[in-house]
PDB file of N, CA and C in Angstrom:
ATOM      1  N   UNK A   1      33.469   2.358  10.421  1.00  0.00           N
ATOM      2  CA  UNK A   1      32.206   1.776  10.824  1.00  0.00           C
ATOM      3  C   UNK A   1      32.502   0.599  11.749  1.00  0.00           C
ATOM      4  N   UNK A   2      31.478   0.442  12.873  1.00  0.00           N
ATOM      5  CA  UNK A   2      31.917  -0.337  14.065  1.00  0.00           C
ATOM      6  C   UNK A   2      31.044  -1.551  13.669  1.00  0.00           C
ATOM      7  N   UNK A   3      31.000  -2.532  14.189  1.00  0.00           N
ATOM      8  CA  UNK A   3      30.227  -3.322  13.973  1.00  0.00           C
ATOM      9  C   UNK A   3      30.268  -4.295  15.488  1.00  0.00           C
ATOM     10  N   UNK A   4      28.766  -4.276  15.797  1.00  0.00           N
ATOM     11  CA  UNK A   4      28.585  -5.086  17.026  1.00  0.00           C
ATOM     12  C   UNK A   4      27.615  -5.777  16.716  1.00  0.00           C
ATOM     13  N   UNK A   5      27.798  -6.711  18.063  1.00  0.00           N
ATOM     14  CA  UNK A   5      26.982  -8.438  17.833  1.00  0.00           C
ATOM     15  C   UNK A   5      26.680  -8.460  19.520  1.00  0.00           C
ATOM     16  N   UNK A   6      25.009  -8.757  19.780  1.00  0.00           N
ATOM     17  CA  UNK A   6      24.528  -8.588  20.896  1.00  0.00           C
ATOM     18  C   UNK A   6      24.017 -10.183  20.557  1.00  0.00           C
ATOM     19  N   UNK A   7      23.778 -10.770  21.141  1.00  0.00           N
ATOM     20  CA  UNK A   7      23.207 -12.230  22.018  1.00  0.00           C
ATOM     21  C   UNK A   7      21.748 -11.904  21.936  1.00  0.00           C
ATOM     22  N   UNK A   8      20.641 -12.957  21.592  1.00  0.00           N
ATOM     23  CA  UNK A   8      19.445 -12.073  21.875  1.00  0.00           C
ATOM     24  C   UNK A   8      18.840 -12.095  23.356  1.00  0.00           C
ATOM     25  N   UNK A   9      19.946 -12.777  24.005  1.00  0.00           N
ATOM     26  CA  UNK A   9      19.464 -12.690  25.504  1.00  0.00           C
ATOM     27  C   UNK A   9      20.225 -11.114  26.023  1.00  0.00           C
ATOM     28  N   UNK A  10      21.099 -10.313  25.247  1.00  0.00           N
ATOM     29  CA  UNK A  10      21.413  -9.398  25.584  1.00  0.00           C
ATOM     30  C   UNK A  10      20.487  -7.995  25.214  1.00  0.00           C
ATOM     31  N   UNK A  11      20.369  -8.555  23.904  1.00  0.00           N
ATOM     32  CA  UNK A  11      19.465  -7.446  23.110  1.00  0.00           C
ATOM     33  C   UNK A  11      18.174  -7.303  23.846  1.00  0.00           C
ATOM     34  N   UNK A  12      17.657  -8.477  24.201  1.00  0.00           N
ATOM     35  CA  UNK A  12      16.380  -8.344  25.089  1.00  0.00           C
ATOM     36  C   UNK A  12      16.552  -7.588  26.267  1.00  0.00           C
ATOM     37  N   UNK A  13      17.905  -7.639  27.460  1.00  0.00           N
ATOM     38  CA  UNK A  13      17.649  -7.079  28.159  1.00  0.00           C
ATOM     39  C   UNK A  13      18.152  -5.684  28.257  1.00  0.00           C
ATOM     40  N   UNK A  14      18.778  -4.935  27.128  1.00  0.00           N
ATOM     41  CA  UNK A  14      18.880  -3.662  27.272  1.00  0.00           C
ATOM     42  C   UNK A  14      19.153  -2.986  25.559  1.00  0.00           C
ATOM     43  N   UNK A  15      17.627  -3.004  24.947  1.00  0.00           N
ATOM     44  CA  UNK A  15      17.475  -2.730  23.779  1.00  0.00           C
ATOM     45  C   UNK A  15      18.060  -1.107  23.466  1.00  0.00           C
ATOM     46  N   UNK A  16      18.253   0.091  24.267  1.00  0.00           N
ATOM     47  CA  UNK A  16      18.688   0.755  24.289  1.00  0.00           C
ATOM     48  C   UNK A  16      19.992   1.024  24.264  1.00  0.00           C
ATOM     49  N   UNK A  17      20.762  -0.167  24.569  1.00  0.00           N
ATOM     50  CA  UNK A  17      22.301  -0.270  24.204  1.00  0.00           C
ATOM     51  C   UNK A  17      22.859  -0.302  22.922  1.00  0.00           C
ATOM     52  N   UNK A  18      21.474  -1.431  22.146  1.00  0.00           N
ATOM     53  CA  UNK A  18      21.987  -1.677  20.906  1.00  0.00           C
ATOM     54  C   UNK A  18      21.390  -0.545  20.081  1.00  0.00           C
ATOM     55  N   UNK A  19      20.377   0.037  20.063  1.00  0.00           N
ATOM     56  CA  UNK A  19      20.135   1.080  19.556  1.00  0.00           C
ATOM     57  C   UNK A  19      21.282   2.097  19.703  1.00  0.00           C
ATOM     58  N   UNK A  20      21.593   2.609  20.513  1.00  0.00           N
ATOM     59  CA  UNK A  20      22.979   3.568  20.497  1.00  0.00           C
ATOM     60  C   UNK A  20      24.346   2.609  19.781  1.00  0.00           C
ATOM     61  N   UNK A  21      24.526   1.554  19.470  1.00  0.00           N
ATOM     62  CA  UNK A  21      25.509   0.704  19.122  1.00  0.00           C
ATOM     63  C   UNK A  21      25.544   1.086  17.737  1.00  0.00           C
ATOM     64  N   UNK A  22      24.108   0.670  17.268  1.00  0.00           N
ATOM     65  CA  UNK A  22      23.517   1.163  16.154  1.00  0.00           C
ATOM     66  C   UNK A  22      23.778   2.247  15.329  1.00  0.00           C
ATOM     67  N   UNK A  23      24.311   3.413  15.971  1.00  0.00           N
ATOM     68  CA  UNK A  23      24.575   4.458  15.475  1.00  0.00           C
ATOM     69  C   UNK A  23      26.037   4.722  15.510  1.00  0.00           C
ATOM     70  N   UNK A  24      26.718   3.298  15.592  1.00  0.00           N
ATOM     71  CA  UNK A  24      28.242   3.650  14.958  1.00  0.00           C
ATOM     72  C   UNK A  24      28.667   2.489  13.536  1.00  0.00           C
ATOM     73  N   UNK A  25      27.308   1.805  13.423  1.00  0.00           N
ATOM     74  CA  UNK A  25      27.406   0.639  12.569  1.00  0.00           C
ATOM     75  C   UNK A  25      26.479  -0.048  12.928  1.00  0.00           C
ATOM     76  N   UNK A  26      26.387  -1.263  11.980  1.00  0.00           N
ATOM     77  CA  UNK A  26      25.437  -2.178  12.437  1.00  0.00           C
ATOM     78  C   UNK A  26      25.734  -3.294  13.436  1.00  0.00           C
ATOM     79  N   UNK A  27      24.341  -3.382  14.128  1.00  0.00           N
ATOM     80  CA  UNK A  27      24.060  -4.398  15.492  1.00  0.00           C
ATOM     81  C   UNK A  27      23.652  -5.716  14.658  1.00  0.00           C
ATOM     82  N   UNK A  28      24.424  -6.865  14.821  1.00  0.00           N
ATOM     83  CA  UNK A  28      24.038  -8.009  14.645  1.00  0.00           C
ATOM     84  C   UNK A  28      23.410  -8.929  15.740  1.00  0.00           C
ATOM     85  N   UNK A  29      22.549  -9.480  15.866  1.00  0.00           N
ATOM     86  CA  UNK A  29      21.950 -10.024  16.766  1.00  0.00           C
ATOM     87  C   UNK A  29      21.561 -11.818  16.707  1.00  0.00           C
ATOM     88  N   UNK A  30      22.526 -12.299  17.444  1.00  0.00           N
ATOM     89  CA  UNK A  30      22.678 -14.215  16.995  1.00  0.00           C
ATOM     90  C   UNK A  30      21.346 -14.399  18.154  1.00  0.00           C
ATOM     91  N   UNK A  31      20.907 -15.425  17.511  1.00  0.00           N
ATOM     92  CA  UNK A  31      20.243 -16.645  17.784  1.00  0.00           C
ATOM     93  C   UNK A  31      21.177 -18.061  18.041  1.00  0.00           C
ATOM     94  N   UNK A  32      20.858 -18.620  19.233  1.00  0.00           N
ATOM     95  CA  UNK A  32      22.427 -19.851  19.075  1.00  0.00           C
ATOM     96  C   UNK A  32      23.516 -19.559  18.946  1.00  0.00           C
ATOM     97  N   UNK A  33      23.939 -18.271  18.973  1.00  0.00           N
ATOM     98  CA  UNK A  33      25.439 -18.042  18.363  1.00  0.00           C
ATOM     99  C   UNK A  33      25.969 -17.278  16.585  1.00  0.00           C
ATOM    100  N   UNK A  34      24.399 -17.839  16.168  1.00  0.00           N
ATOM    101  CA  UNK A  34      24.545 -17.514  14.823  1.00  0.00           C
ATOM    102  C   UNK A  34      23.649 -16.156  14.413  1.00  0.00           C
ATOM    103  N   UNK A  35      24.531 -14.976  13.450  1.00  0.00           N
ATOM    104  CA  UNK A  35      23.612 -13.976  12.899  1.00  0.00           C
ATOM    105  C   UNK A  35      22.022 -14.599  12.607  1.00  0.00           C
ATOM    106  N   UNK A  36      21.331 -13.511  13.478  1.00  0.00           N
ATOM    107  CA  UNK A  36      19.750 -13.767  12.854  1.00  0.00           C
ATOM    108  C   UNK A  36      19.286 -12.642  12.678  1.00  0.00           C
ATOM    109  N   UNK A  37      19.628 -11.598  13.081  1.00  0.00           N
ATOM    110  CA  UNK A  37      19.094 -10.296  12.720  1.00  0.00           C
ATOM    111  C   UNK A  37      19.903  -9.008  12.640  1.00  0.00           C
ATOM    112  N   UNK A  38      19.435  -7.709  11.491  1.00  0.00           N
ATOM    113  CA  UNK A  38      20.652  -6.781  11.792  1.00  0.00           C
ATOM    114  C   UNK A  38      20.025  -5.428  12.211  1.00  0.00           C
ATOM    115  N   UNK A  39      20.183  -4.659  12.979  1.00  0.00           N
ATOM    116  CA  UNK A  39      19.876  -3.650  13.249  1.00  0.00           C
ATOM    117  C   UNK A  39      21.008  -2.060  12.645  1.00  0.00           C
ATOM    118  N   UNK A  40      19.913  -1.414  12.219  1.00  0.00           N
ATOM    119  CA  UNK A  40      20.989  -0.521  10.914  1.00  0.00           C
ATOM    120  C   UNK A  40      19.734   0.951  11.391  1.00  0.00           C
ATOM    121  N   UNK A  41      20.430   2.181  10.998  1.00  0.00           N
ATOM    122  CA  UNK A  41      20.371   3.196  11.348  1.00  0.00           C
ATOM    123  C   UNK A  41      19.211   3.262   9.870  1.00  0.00           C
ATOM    124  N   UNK A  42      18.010   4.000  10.059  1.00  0.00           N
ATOM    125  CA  UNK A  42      17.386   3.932   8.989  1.00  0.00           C
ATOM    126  C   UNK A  42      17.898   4.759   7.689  1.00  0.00           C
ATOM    127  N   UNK A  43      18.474   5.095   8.254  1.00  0.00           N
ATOM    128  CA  UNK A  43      19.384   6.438   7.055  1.00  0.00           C
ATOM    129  C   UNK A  43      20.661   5.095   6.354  1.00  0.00           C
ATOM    130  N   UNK A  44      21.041   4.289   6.944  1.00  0.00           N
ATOM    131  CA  UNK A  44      21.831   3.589   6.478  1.00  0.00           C
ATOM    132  C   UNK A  44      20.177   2.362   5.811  1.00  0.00           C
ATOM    133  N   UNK A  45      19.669   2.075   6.194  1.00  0.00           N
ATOM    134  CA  UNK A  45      18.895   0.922   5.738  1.00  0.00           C
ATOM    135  C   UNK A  45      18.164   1.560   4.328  1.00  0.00           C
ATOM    136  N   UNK A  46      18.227   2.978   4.423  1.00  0.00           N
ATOM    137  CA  UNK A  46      17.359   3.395   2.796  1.00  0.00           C
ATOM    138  C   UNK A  46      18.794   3.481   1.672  1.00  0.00           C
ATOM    139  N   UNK A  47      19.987   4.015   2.301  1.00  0.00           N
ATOM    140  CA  UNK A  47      21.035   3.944   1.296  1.00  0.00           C
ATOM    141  C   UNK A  47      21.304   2.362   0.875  1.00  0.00           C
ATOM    142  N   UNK A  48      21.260   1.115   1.386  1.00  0.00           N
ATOM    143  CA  UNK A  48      21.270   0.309   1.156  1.00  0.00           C
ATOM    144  C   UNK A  48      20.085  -0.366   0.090  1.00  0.00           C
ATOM    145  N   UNK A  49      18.947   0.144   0.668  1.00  0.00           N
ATOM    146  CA  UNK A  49      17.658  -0.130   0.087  1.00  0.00           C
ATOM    147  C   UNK A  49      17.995   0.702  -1.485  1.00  0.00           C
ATOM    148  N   UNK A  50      18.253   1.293  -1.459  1.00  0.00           N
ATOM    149  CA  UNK A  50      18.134   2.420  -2.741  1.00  0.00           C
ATOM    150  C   UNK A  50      17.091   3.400  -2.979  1.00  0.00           C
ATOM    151  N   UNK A  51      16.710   3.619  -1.117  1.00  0.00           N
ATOM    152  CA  UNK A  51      15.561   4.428  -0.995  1.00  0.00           C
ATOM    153  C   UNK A  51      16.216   5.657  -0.705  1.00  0.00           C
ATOM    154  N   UNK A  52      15.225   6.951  -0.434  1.00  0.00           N
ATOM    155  CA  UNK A  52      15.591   7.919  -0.013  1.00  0.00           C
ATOM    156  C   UNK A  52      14.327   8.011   1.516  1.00  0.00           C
ATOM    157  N   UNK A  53      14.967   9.156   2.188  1.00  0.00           N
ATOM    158  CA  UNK A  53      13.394   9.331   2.986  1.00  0.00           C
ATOM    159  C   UNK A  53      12.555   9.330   2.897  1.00  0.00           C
ATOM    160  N   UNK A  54      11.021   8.885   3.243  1.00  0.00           N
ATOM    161  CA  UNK A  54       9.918   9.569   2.630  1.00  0.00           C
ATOM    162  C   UNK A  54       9.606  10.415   3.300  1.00  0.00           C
ATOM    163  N   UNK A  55       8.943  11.743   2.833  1.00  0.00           N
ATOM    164  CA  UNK A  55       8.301  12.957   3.530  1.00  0.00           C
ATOM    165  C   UNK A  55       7.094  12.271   3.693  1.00  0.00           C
ATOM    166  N   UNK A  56       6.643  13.339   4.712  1.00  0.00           N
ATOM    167  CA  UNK A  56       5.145  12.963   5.258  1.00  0.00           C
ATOM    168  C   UNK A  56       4.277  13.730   4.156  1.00  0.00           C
ATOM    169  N   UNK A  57       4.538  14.456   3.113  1.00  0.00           N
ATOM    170  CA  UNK A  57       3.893  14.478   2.114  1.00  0.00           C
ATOM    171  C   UNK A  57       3.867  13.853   0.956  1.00  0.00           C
ATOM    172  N   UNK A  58       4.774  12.969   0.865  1.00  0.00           N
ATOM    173  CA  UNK A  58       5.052  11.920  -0.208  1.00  0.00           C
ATOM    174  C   UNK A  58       3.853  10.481   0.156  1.00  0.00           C
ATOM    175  N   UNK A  59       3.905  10.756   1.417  1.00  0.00           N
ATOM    176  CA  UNK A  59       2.988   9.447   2.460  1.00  0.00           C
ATOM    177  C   UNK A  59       1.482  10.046   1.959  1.00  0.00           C
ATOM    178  N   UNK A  60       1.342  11.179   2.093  1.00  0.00           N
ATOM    179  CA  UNK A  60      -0.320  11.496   1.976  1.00  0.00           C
ATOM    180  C   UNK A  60      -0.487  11.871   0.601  1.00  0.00           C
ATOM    181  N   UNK A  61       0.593  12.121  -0.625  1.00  0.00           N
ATOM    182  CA  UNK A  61      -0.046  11.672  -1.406  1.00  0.00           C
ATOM    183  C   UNK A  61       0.223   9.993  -2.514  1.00  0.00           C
ATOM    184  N   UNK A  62       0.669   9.521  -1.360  1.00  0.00           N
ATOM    185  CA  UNK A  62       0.166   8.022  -1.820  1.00  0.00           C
ATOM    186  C   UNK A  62      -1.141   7.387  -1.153  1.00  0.00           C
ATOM    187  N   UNK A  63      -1.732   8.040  -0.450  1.00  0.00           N
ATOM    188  CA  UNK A  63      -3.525   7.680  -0.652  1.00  0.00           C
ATOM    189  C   UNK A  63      -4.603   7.593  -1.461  1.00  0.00           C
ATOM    190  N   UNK A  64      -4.517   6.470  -1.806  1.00  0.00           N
ATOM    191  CA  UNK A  64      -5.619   6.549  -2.832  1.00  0.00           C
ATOM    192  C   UNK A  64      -6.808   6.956  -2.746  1.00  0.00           C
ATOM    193  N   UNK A  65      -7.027   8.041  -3.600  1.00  0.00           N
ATOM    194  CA  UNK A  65      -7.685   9.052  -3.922  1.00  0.00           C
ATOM    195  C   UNK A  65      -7.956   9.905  -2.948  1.00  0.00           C
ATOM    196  N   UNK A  66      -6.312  10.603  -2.740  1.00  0.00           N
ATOM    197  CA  UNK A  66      -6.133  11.661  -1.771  1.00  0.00           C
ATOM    198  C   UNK A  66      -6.016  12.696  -2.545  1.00  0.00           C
ATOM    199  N   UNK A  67      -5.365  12.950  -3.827  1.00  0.00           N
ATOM    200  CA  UNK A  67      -6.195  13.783  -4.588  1.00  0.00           C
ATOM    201  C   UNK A  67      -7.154  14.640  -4.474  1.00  0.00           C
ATOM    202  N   UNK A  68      -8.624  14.258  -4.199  1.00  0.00           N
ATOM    203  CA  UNK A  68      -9.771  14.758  -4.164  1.00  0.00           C
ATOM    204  C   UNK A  68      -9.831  15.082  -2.592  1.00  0.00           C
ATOM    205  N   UNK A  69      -9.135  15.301  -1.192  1.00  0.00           N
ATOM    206  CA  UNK A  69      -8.682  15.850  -0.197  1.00  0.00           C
ATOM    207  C   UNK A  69      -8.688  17.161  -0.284  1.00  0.00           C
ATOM    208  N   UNK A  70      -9.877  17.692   0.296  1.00  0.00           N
ATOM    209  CA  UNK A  70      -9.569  19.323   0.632  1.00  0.00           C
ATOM    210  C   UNK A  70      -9.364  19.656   2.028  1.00  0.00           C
ATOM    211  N   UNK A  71      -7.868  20.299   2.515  1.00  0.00           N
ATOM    212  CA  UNK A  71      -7.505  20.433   3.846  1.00  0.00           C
ATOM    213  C   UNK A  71      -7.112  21.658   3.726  1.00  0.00           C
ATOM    214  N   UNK A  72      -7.630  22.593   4.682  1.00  0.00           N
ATOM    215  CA  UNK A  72      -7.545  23.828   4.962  1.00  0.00           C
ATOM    216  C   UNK A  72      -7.674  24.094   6.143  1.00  0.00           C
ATOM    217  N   UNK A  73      -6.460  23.964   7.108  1.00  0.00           N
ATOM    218  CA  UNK A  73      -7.092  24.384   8.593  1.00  0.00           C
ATOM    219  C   UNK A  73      -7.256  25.866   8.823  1.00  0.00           C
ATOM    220  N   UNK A  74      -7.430  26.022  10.120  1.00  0.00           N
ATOM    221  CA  UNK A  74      -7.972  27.406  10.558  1.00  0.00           C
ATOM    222  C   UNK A  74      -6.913  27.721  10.701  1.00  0.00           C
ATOM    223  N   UNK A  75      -6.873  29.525  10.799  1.00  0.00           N
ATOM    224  CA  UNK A  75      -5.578  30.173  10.554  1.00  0.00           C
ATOM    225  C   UNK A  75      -5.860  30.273  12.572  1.00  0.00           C
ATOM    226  N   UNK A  76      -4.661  30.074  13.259  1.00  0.00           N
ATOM    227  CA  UNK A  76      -4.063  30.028  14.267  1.00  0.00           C
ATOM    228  C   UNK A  76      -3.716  31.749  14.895  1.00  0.00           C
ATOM    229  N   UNK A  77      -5.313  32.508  16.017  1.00  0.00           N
ATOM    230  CA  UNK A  77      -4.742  33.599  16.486  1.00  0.00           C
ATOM    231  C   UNK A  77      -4.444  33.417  17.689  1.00  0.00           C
ATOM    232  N   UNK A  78      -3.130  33.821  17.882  1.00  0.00           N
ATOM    233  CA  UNK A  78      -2.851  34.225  19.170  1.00  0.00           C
ATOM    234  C   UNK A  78      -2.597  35.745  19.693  1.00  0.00           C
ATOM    235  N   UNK A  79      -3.048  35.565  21.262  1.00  0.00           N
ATOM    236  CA  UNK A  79      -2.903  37.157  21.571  1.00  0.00           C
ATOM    237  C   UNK A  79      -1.794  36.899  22.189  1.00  0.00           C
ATOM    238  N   UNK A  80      -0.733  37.844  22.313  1.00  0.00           N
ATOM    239  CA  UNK A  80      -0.031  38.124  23.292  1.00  0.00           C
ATOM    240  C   UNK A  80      -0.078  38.822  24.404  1.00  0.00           C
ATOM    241  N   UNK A  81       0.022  38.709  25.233  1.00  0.00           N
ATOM    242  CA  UNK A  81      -0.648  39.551  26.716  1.00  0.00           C
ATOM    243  C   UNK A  81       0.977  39.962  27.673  1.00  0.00           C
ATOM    244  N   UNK A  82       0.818  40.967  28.293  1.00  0.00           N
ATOM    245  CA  UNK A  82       2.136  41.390  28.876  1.00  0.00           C
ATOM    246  C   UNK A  82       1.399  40.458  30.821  1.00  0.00           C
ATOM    247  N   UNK A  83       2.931  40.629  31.266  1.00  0.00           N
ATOM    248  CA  UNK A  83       2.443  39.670  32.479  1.00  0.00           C
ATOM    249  C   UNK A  83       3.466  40.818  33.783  1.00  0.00           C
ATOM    250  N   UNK A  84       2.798  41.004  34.769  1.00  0.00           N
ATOM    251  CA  UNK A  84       3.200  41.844  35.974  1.00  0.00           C
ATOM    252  C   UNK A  84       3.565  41.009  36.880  1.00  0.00           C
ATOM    253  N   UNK A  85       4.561  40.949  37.374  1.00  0.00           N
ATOM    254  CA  UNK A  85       5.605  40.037  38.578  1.00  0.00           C
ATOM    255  C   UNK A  85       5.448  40.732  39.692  1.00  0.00           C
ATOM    256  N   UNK A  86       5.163  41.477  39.446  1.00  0.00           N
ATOM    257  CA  UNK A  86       4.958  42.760  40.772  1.00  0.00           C
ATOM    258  C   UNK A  86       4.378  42.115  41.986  1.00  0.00           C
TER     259      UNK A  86
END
């Protein structure tokens, strides 16, 4: 695991660096010289957390009183049609 340290006058001007940095370890980011912030791969920030992912169905049913939610969309026809280049 790599570990880098961007300036926040650096981080500001090419946030896309540290994001890819990001994905060999964590980006530390000084203020004055000194750590003020860390940037971590979210897959690393939930193993740390002692989280796991959340699904986007874990999200909708933590709505309160999503429960009582009836969702049924329409069933999706498509035609297929042949096409002449001719």
């Amino acid at each position: 695991m790599t570990v880098h340290t961007y300036s926040s006058r650096e981080f500001t001007r090419d946030v896309g660096a540290a994001k890819r940095a990001a994905g060999q370890g964590p980006v530390f980011i000084t203020d004055r010289g000194r750590p003020a912030f860390a940037l971590l791969k979210i897959e690393d920030y939930y193993q740390l957390a002692g989280h796991h992912e959340v699904s986007l169905l874990e999200v909708m049913d933590a709505i309160p009183g999503g429960a009582n939610i009836d969702f049924e969309p329409q069933r999706l026809q498509i035609e297929v049609k042949t096409v002449d280049f001719a």
